[in-house]
PDB file of N, CA and C in Angstrom:
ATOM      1  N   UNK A   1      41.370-105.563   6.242  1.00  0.00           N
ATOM      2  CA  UNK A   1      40.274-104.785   6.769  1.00  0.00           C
ATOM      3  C   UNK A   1      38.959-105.523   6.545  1.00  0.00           C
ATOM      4  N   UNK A   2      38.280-105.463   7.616  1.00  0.00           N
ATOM      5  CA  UNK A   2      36.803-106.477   7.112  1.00  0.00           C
ATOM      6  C   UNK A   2      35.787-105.479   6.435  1.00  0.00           C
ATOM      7  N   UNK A   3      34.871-105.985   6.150  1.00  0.00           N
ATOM      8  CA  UNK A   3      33.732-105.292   4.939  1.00  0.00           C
ATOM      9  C   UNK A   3      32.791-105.578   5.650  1.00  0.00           C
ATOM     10  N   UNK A   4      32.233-104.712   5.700  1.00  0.00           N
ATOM     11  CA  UNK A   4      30.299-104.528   6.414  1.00  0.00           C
ATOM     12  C   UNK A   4      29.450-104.736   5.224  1.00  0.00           C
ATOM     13  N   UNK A   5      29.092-105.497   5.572  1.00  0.00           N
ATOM     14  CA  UNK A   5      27.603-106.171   4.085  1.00  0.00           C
ATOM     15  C   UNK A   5      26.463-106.173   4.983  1.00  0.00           C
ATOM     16  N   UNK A   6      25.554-105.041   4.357  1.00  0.00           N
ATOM     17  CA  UNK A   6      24.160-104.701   5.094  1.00  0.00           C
ATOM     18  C   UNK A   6      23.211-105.337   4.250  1.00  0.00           C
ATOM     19  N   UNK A   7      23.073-106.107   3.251  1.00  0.00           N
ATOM     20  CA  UNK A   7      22.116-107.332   2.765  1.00  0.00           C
ATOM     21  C   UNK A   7      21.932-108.707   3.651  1.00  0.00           C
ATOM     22  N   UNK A   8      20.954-109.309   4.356  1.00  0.00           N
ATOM     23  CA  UNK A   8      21.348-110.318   4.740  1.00  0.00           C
ATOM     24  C   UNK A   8      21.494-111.392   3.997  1.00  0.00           C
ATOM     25  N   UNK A   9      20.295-111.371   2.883  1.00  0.00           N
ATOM     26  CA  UNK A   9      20.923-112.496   1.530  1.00  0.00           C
ATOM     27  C   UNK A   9      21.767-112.917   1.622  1.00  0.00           C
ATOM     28  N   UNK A  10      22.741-111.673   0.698  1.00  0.00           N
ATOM     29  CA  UNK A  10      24.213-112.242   0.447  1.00  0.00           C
ATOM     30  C   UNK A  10      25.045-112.680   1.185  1.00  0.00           C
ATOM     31  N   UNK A  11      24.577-112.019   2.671  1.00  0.00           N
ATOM     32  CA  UNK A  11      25.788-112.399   4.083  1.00  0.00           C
ATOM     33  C   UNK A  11      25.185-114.134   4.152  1.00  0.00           C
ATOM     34  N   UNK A  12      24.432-114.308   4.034  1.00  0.00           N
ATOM     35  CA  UNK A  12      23.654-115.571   4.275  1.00  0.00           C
ATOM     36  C   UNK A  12      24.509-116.770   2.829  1.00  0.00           C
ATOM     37  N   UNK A  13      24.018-116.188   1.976  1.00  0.00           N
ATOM     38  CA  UNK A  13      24.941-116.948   0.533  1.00  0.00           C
ATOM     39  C   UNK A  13      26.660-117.303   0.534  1.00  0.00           C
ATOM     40  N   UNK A  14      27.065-116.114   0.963  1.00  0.00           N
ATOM     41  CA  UNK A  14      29.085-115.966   1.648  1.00  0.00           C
ATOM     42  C   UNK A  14      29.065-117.085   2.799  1.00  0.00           C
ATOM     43  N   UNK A  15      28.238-117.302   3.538  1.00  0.00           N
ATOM     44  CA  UNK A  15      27.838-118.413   4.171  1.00  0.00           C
ATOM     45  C   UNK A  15      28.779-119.380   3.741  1.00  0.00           C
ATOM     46  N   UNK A  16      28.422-120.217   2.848  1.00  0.00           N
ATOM     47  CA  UNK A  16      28.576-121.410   2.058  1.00  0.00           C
ATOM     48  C   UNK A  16      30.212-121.458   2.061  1.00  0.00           C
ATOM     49  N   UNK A  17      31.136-120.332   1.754  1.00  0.00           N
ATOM     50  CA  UNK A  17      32.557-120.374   1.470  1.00  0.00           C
ATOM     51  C   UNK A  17      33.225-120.205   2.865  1.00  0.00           C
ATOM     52  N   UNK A  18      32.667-119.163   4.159  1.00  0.00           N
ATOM     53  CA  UNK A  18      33.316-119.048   5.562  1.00  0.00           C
ATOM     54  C   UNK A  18      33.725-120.464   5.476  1.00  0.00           C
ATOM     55  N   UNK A  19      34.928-120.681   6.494  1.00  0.00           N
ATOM     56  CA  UNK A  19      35.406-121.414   7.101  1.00  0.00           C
ATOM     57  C   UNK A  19      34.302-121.731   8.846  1.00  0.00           C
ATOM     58  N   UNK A  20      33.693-120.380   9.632  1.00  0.00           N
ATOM     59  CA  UNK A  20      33.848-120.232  10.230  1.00  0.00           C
ATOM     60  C   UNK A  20      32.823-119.066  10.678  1.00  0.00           C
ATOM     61  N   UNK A  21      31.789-118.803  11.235  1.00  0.00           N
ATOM     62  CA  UNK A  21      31.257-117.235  11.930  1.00  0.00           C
ATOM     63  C   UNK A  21      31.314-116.765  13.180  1.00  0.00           C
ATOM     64  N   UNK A  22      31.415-116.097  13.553  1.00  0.00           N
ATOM     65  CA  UNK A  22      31.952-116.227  15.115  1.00  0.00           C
ATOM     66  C   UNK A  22      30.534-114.769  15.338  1.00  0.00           C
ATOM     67  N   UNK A  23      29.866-114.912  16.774  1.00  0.00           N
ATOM     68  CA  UNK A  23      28.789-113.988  16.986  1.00  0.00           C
ATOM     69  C   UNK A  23      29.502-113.113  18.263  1.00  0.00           C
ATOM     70  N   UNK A  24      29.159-111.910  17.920  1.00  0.00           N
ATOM     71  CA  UNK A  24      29.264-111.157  19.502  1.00  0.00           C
ATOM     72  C   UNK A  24      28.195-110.412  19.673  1.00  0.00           C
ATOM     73  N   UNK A  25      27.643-110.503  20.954  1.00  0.00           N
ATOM     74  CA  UNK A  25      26.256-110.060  21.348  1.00  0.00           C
ATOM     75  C   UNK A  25      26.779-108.729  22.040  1.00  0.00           C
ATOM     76  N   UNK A  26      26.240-107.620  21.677  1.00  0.00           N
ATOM     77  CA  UNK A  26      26.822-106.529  22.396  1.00  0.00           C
ATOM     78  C   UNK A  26      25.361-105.439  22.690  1.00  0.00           C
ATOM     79  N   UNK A  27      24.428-105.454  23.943  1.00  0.00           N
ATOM     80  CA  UNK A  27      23.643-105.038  24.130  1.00  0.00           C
ATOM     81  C   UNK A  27      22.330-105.284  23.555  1.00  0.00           C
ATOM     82  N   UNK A  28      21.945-104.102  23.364  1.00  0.00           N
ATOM     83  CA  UNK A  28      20.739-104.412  21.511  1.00  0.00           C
ATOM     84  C   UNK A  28      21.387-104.428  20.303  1.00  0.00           C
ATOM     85  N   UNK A  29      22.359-105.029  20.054  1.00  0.00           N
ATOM     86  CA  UNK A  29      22.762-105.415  19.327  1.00  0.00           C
ATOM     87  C   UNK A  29      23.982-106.607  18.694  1.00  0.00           C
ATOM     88  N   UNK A  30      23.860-107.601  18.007  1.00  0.00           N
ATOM     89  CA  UNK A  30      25.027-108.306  17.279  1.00  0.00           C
ATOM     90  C   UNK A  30      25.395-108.569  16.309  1.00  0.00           C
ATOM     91  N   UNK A  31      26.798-108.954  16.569  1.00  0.00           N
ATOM     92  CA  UNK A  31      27.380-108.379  15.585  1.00  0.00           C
ATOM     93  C   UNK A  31      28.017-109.895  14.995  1.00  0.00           C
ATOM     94  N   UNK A  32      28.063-110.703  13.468  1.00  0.00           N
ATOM     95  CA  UNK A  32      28.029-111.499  12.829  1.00  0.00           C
ATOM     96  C   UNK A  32      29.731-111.480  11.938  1.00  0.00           C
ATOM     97  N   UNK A  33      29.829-111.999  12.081  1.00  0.00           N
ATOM     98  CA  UNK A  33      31.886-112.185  11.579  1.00  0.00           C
ATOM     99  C   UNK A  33      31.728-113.306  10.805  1.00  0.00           C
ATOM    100  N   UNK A  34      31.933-113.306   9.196  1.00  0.00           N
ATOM    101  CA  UNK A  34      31.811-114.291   8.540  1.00  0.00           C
ATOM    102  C   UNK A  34      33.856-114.178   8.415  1.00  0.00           C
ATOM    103  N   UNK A  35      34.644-115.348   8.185  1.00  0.00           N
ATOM    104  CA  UNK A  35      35.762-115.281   8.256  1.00  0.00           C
ATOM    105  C   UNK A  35      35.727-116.379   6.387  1.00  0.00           C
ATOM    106  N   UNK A  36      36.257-115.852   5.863  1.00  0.00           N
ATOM    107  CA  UNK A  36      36.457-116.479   4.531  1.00  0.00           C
ATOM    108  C   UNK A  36      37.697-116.357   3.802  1.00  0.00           C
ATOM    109  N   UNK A  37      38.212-117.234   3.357  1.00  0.00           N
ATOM    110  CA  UNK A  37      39.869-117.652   2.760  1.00  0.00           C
ATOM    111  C   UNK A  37      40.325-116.044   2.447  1.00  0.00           C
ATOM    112  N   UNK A  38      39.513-114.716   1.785  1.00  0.00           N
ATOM    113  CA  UNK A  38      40.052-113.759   0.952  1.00  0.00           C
ATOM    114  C   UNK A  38      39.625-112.486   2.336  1.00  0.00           C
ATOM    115  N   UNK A  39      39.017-112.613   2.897  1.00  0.00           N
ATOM    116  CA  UNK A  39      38.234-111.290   3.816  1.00  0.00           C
ATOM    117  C   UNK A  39      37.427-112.139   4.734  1.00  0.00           C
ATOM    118  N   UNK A  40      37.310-110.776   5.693  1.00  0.00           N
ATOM    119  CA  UNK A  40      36.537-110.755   6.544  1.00  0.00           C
ATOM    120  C   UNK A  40      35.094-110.312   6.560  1.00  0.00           C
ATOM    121  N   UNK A  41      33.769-110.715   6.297  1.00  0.00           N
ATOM    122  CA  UNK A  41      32.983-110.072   6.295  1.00  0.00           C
ATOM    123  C   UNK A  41      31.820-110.092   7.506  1.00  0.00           C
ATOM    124  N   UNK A  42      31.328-108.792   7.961  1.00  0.00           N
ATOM    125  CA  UNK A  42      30.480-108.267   9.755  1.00  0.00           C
ATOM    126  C   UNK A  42      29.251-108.113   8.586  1.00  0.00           C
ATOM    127  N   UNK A  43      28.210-108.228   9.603  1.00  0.00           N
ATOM    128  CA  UNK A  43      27.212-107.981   9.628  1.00  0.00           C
ATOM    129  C   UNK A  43      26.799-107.715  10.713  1.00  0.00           C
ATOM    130  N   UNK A  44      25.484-106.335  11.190  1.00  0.00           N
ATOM    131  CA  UNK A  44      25.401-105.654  12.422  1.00  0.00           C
ATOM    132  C   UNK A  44      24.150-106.041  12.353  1.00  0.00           C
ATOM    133  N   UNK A  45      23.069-106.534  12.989  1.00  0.00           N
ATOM    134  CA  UNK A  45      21.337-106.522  13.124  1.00  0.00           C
ATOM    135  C   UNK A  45      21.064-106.484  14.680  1.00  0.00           C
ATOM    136  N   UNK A  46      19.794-106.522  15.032  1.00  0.00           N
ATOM    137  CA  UNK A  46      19.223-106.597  16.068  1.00  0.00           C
ATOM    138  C   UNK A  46      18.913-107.805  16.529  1.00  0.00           C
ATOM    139  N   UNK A  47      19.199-107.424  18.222  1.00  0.00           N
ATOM    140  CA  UNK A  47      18.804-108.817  18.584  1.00  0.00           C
ATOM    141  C   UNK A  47      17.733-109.710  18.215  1.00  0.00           C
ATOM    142  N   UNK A  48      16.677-109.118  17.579  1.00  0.00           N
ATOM    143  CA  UNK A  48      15.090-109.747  17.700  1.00  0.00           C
ATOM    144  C   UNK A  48      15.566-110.751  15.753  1.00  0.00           C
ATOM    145  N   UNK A  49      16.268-109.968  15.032  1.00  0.00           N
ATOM    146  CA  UNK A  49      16.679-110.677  13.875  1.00  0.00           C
ATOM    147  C   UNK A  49      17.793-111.738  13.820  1.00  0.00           C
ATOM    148  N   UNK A  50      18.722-111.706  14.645  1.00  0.00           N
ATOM    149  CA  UNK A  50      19.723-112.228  15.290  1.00  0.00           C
ATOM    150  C   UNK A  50      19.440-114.027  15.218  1.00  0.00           C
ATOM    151  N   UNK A  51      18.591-114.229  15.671  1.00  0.00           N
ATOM    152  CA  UNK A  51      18.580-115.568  15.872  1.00  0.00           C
ATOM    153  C   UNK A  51      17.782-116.315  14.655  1.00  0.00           C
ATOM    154  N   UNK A  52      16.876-115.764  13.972  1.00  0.00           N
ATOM    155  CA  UNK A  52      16.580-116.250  12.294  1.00  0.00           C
ATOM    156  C   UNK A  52      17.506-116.763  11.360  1.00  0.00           C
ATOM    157  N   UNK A  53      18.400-115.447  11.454  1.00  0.00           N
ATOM    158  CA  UNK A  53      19.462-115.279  10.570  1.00  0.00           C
ATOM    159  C   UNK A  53      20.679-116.549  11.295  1.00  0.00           C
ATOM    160  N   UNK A  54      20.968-116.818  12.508  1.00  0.00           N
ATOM    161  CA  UNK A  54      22.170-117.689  12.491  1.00  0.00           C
ATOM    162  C   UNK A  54      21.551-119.080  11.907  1.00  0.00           C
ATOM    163  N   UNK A  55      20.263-119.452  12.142  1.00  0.00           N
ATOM    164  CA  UNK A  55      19.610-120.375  12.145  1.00  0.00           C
ATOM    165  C   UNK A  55      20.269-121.077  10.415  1.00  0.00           C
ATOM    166  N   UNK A  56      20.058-119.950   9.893  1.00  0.00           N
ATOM    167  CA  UNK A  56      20.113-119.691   7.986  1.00  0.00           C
ATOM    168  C   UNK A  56      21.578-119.733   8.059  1.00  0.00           C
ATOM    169  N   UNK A  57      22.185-119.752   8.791  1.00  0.00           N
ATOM    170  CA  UNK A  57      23.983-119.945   8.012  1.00  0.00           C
ATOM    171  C   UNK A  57      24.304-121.106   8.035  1.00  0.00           C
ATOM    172  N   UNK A  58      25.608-121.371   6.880  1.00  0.00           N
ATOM    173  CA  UNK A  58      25.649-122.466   6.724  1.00  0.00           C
ATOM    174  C   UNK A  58      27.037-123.016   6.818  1.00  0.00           C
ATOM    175  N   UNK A  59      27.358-122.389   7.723  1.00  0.00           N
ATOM    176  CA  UNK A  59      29.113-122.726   8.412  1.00  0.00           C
ATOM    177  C   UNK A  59      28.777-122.680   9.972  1.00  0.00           C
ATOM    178  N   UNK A  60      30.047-123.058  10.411  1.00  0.00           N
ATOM    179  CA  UNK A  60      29.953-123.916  11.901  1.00  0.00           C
ATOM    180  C   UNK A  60      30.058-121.989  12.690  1.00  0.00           C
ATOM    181  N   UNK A  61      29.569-121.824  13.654  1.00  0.00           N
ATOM    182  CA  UNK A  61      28.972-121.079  14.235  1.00  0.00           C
ATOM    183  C   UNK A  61      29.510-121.071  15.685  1.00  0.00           C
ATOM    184  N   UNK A  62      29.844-119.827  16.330  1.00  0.00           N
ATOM    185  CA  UNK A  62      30.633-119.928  17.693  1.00  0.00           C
ATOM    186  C   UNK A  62      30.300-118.498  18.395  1.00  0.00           C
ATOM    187  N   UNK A  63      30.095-118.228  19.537  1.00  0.00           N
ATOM    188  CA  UNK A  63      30.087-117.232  20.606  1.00  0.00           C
ATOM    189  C   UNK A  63      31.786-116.945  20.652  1.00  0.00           C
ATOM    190  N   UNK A  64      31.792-115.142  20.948  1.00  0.00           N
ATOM    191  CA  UNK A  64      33.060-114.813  21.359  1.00  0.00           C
ATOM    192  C   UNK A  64      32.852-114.196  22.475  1.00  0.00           C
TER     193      UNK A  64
END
């Protein structure tokens, strides 16, 4: 089951261990899929925050 982490910090820090983030843009809103060896972890923000935040991750990054 994946885990919703509403800090962006930490979603940003879990960063470092993903393999992998995959983005889905769904209206006013997207939605952030960190994929890591133990879980899955989403993060939900707005489009206008959306693009700061991928900027700040630090695993390879993909559109679904």
């Amino acid at each position: 089951m994946p885990t919703e982490i509403k800090d962006v910090d930490s979603f940003i820090n879990m960063s470092e261990l993903a393999g992998f983030c995959r983005i889905k843009r769904v209206k006013a809103l997207v939605k952030l899929k960190l994929r890591t060896p133990h879980r899955l972890y989403t993060l939900k923000v707005n489009l206008s925050e959306a693009d700061e935040i991928i900027k700040k991750l630090k695993c390879e990054t993909g559109d679904v």
